[in-house]
Protein backbone atom coordinates (compact mmCIF):
# COMPACT_ATOMS: atom_id res chain seq x y z
CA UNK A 1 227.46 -5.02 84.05
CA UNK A 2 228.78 -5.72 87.54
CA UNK A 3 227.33 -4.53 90.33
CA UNK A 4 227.85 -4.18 94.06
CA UNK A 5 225.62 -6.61 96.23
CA UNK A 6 222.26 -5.36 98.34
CA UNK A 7 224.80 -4.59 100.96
CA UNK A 8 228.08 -3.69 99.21
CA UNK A 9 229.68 -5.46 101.93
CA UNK A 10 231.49 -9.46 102.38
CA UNK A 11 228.54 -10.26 103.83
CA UNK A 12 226.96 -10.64 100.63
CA UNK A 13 228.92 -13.59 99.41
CA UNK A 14 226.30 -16.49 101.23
CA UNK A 15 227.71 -18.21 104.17
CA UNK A 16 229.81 -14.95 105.78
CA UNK A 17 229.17 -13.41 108.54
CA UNK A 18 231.22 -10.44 110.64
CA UNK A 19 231.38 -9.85 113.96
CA UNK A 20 233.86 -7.10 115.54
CA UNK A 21 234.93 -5.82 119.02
CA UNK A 22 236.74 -2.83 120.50
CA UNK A 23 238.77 -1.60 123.64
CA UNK A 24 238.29 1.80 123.09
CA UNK A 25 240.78 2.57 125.92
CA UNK A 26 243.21 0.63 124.24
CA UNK A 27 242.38 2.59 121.04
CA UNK A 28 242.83 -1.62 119.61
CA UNK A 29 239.94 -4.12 118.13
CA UNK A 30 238.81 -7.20 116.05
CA UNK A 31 237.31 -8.45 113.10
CA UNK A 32 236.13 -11.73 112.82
CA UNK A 33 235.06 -13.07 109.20
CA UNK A 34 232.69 -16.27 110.32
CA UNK A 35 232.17 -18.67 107.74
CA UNK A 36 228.82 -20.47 108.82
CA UNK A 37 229.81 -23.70 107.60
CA UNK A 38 233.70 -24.76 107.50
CA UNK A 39 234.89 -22.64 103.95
CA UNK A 40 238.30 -23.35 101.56
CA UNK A 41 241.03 -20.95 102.62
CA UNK A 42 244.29 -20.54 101.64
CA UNK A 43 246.70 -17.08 102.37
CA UNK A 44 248.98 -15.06 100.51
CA UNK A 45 251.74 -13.27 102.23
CA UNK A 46 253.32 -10.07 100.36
CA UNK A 47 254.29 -7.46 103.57
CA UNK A 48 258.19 -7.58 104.46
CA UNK A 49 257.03 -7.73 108.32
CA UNK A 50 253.83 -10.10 109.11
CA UNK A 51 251.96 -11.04 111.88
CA UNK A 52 250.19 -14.21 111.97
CA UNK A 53 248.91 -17.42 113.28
CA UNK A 54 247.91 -20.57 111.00
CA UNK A 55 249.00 -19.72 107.86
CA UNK A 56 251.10 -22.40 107.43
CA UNK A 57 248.34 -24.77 107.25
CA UNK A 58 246.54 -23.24 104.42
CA UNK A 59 249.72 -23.86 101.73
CA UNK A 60 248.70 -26.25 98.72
CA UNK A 61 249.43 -30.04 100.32
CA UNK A 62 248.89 -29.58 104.09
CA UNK A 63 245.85 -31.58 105.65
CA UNK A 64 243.88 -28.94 106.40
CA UNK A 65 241.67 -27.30 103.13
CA UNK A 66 238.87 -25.26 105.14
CA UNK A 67 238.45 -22.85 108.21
CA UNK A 68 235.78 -21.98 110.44
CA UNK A 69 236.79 -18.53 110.91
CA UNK A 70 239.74 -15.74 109.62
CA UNK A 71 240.74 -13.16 112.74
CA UNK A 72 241.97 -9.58 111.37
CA UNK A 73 242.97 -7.64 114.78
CA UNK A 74 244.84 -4.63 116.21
CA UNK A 75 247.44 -5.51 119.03
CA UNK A 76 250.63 -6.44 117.35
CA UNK A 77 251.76 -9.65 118.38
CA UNK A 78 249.46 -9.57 121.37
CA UNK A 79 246.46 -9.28 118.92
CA UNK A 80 246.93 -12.87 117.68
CA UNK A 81 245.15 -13.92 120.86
CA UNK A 82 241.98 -13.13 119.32
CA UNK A 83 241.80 -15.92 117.85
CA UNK A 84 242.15 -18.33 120.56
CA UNK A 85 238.68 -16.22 121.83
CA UNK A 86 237.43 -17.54 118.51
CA UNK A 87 238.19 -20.74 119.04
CA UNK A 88 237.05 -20.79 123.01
CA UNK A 89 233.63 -19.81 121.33
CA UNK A 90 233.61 -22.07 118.46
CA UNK A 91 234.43 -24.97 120.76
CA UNK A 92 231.59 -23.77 123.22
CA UNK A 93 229.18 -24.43 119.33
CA UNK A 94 231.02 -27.74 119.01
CA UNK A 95 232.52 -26.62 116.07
CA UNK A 96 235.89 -27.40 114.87
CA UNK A 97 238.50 -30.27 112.70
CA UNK A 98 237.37 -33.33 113.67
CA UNK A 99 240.49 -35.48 115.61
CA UNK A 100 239.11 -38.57 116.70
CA UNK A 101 237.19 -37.68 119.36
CA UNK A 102 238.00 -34.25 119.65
CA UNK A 103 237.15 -30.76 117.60
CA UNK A 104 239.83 -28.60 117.47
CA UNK A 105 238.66 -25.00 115.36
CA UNK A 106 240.97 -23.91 112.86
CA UNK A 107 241.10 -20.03 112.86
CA UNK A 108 243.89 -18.35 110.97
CA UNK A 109 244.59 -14.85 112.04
CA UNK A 110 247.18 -11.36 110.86
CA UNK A 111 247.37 -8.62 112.74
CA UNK A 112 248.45 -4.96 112.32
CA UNK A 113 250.41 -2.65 115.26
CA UNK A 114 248.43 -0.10 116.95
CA UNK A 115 250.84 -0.10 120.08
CA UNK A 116 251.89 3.34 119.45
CA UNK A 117 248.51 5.31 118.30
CA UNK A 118 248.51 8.37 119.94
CA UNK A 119 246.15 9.06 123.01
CA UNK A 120 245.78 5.30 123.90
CA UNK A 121 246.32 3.64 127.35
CA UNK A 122 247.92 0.44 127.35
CA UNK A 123 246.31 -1.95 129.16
CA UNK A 124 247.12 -3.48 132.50
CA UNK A 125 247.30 -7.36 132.91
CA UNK A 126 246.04 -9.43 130.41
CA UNK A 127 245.52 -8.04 126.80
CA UNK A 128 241.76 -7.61 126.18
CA UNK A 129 242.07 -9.30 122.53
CA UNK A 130 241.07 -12.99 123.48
CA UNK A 131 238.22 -11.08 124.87
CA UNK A 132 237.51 -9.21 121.86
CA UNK A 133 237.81 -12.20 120.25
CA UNK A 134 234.83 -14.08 121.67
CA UNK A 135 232.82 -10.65 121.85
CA UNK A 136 233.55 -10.38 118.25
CA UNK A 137 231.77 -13.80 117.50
CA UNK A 138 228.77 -13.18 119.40
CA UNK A 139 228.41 -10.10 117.13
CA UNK A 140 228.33 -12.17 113.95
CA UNK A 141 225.91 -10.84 111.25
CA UNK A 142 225.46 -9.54 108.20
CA UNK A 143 225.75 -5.71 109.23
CA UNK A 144 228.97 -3.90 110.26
CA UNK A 145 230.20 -0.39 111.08
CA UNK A 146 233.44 0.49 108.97
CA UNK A 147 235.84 2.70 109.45
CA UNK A 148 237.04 3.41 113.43
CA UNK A 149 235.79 -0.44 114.10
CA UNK A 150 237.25 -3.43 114.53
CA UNK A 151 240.58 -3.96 113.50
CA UNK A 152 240.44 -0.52 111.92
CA UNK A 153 240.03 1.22 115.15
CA UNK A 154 243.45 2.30 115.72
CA UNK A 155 244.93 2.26 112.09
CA UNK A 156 246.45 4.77 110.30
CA UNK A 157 247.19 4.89 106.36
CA UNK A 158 250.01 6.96 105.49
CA UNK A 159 249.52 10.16 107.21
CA UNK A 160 245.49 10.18 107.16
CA UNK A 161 243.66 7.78 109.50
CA UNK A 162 243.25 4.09 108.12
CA UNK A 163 240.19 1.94 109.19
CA UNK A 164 238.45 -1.01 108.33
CA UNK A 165 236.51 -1.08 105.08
CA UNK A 166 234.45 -3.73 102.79
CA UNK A 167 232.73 -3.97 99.43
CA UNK A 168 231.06 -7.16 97.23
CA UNK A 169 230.76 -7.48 93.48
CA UNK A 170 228.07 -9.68 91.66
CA UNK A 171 229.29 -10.61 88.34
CA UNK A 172 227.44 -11.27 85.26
CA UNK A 173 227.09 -15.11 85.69
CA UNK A 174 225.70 -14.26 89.37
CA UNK A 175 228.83 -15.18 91.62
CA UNK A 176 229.35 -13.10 94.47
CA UNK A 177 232.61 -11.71 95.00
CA UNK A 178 233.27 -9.90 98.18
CA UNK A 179 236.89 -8.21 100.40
CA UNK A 180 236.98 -7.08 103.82
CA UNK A 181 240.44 -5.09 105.00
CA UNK A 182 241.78 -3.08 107.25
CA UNK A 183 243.89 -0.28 106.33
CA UNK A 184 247.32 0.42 108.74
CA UNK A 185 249.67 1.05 105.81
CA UNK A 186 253.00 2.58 105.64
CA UNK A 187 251.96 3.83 101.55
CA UNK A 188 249.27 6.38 101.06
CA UNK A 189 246.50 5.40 99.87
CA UNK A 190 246.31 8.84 98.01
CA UNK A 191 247.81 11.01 95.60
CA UNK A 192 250.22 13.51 97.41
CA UNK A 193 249.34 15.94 95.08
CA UNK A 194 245.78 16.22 96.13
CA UNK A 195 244.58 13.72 97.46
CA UNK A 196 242.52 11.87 95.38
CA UNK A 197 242.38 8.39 95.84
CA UNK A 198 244.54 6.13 93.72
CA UNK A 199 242.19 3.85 92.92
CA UNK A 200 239.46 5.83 92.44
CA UNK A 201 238.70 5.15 89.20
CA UNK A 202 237.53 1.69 90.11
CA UNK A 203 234.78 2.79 92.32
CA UNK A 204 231.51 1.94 91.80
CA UNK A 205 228.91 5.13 90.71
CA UNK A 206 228.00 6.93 93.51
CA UNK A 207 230.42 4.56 95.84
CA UNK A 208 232.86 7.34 97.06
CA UNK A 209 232.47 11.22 97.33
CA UNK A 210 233.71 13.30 94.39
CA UNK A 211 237.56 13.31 94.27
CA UNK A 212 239.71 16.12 93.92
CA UNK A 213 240.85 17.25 90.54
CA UNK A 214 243.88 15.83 89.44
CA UNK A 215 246.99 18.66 89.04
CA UNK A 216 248.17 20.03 85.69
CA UNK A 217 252.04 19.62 87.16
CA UNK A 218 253.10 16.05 86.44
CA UNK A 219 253.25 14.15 89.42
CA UNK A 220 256.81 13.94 91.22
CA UNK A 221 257.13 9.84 91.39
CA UNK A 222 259.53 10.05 94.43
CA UNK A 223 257.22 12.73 96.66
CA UNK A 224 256.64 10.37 99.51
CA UNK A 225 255.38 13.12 101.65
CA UNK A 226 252.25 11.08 102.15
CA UNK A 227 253.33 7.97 102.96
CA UNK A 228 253.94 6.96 106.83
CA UNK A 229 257.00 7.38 109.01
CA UNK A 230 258.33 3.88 108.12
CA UNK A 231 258.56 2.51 111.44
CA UNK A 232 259.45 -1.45 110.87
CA UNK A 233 256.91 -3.96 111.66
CA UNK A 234 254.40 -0.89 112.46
CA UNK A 235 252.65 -0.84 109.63
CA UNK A 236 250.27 -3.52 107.45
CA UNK A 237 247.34 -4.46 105.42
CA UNK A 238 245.38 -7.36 106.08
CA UNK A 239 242.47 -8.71 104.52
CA UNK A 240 239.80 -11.62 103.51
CA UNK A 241 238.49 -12.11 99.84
CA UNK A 242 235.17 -14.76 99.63
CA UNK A 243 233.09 -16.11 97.20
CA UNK A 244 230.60 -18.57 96.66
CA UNK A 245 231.93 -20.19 93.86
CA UNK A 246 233.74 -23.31 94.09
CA UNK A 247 237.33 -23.14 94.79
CA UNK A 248 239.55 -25.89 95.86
CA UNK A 249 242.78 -25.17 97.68
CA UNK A 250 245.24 -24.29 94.49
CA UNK A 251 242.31 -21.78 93.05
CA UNK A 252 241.94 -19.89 96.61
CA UNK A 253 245.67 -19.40 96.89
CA UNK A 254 245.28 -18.10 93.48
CA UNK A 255 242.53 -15.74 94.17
CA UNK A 256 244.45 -14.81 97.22
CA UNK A 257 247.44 -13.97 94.95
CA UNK A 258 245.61 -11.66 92.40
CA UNK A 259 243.82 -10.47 94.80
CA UNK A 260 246.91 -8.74 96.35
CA UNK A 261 247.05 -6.37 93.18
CA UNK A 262 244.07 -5.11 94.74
CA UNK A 263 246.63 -3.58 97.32
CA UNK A 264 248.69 -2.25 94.63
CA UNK A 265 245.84 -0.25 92.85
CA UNK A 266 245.12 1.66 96.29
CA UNK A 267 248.00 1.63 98.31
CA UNK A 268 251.32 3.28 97.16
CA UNK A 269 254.11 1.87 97.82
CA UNK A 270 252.60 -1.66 98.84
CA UNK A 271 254.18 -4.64 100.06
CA UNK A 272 257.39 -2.64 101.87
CA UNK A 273 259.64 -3.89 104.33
CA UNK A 274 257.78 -1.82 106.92
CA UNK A 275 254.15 -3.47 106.30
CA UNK A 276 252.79 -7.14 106.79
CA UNK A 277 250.49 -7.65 103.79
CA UNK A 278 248.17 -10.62 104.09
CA UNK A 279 245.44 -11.73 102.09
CA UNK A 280 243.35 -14.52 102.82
CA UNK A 281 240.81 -16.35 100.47
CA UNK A 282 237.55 -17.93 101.26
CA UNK A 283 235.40 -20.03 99.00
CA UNK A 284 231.98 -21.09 100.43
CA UNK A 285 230.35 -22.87 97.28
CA UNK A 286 230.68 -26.48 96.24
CA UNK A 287 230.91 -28.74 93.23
CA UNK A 288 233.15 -29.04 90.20
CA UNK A 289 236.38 -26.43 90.96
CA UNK A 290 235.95 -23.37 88.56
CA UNK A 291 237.96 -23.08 85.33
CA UNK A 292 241.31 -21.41 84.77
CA UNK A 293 239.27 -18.71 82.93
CA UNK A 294 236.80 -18.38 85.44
CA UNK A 295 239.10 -18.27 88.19
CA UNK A 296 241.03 -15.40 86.33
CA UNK A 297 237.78 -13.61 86.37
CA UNK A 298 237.36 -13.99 89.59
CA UNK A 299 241.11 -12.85 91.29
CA UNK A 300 240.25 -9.95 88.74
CA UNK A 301 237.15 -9.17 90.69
CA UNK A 302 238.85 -10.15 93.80
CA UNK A 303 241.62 -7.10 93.03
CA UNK A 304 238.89 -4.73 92.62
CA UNK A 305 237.10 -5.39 95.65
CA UNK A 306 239.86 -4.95 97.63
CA UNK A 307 240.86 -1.55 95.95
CA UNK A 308 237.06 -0.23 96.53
CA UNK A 309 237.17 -1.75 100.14
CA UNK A 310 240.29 0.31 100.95
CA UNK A 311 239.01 3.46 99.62
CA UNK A 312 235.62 2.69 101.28
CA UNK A 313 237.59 2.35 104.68
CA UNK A 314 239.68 5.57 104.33
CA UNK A 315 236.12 7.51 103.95
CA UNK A 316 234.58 6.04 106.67
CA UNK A 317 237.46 6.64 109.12
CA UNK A 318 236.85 9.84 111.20
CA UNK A 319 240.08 11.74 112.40
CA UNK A 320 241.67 10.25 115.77
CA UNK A 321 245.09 10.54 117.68
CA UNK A 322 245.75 13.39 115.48
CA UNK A 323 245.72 11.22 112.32
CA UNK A 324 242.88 13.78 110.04
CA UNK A 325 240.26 11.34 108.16
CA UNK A 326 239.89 11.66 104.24
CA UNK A 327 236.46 13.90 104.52
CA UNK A 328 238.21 16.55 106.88
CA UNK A 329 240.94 17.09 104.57
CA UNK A 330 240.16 16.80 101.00
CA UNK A 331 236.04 15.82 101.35
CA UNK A 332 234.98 19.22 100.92
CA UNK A 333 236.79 20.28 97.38
């Protein structure tokens, strides 16, 4: 069977690394999904209202086939500035797309809007995030904090507090499968009944706390009474799926696509006008592209991760601007 790797985190799949930063003032952050050595990428965009920079580049039959680094960040359309701190860093290692003479490094990013979490003080002069972009790449590693971190520091999911989660999958054959999201959706990622987790039976054993018991009453399909305020454009999921096997550019947008039912498992609804859903893919192996079978395998595991990850970042998120985390409310039944 499938299991989780030693970490249960992106950082499994060889050749990641994570680094985040936070402006805690700001109640805003970044994530920053480093691929050591430049990685296939492509994006799939699902969300009625996205935020983004260099996505265009990754569709099937552009130059460009591999990045050195994907930016998830808080700060609305500010946030996309986190990348250029990427890329000021990345230059610094003389990394980048070779253009004659010159490097340029190619760092897609999405973002999610915090702008309006309660308690936060917006900032004066220049937006910290191409800060928190280059302090986020000097904290590259294996480890990470989920949860109130990173992007995921001022999200919110429905009416709990959202965050920024992960999980990995090793499959039978050995490939390493791994998802890394954070959570700012206008759906809940819960049922409104109790509040058990949508997903939850996809979890790994032992992976999240014991979930409430499910109701004898039938569910009411239209009770949206957990679901956000539907604000447009202030709400999103955005996330990275990896793996070390060998992709080329049509089988990452793939994976990127099934992945995105990964979002529909957890989150309900998904994909509104209100939210930006993004998904990019990363494939850091080499050789022979994988097999239509294989590669089905693999945007299956892909959908799974993702679920898990979002449940994983809704558990780790502690209650903030008066948005109650998952353990406070429903942890303790």
């Amino acid at each position: 069977m499938a299991t989780s790797g030693p970490r249960n985190l992106i950082t499994d799949v060889p050749g990641i690394l994570v680094g985040q930063a936070e402006d805690r003032v700001a109640i805003t952050g970044t994530s920053v999904v480093l691929a050591e050595a430049p990685a296939m990428a492509a994006v799939d965009v699902r969300g009625g209202a996205p935020g983004s920079r260099e996505t265009e580049l990754l569709r099937a039959g552009n130059l460009v086939e591999r990045v050195d680094a994907i930016v998830l960040s808080g700060g609305s359309g500010f946030g996309l500035d986190a990348g250029s701190g990427v890329m000021d860093a990345l230059a610094a290692q003389g990394r980048g797309f070779a253009v004659g003479r010159a490097r340029v490094p190619i760092v897609p990013a999405a973002i999610l809007f915090d702008l309006n979490f309660s308690g936060r003080t917006h900032w004066s002069g220049e937006p910290p995030h191409r800060r928190l972009g280059r302090e986020a790449i000097a904290a590259a590693g294996h480890d990470f904090v989920p949860g109130n971190a990173g992007a995921g520091l001022g999200a919110k999911a429905g009416r709990l507090k959202g965050g920024l989660g992960s999980a990995s999958l090793v499959l039978g054959d050995g490939t390493t499968v791994g998802a890394i999201v954070a959570v700012n959706c206008c759906g809940s990622t819960v049922r409104p009944d109790c509040g058990r987790f949508w997903a939850a039976e996809l979890a790994l054993a032992g992976e999240i706390p014991p979930q409430p018991t499910i109701p004898d009453a039938p569910l009411d399909l239209e009770d949206f009474s957990a679901c956000g305020d539907g604000l447009v454009g202030a709400n999103t999921t955005i996330a990275v799926v990896a793996t070390d096997a060998p992709l080329d550019k049509s089988g990452c947008q793939r994976f990127a696509m099934m992945a995105q039912d990964g979002l529909t498992r957890a989150i309900r609804p998904a994909h509104t006008p209100f939210d930006g859903d993004t998904v990019f893919a990363l494939s850091t192996g080499s050789g022979a592209a994988v097999t239509p079978d294989r590669l089905t395998r693999l945007g299956n595991a892909a959908a799974d991760c993702l679920s898990r990850a979002i449940m994983r970042a809704i558990i780790a998120a502690e209650s903030l601007g008066g948005y109650p985390g998952w353990r406070e409310m429903y942890g303790g039944r």
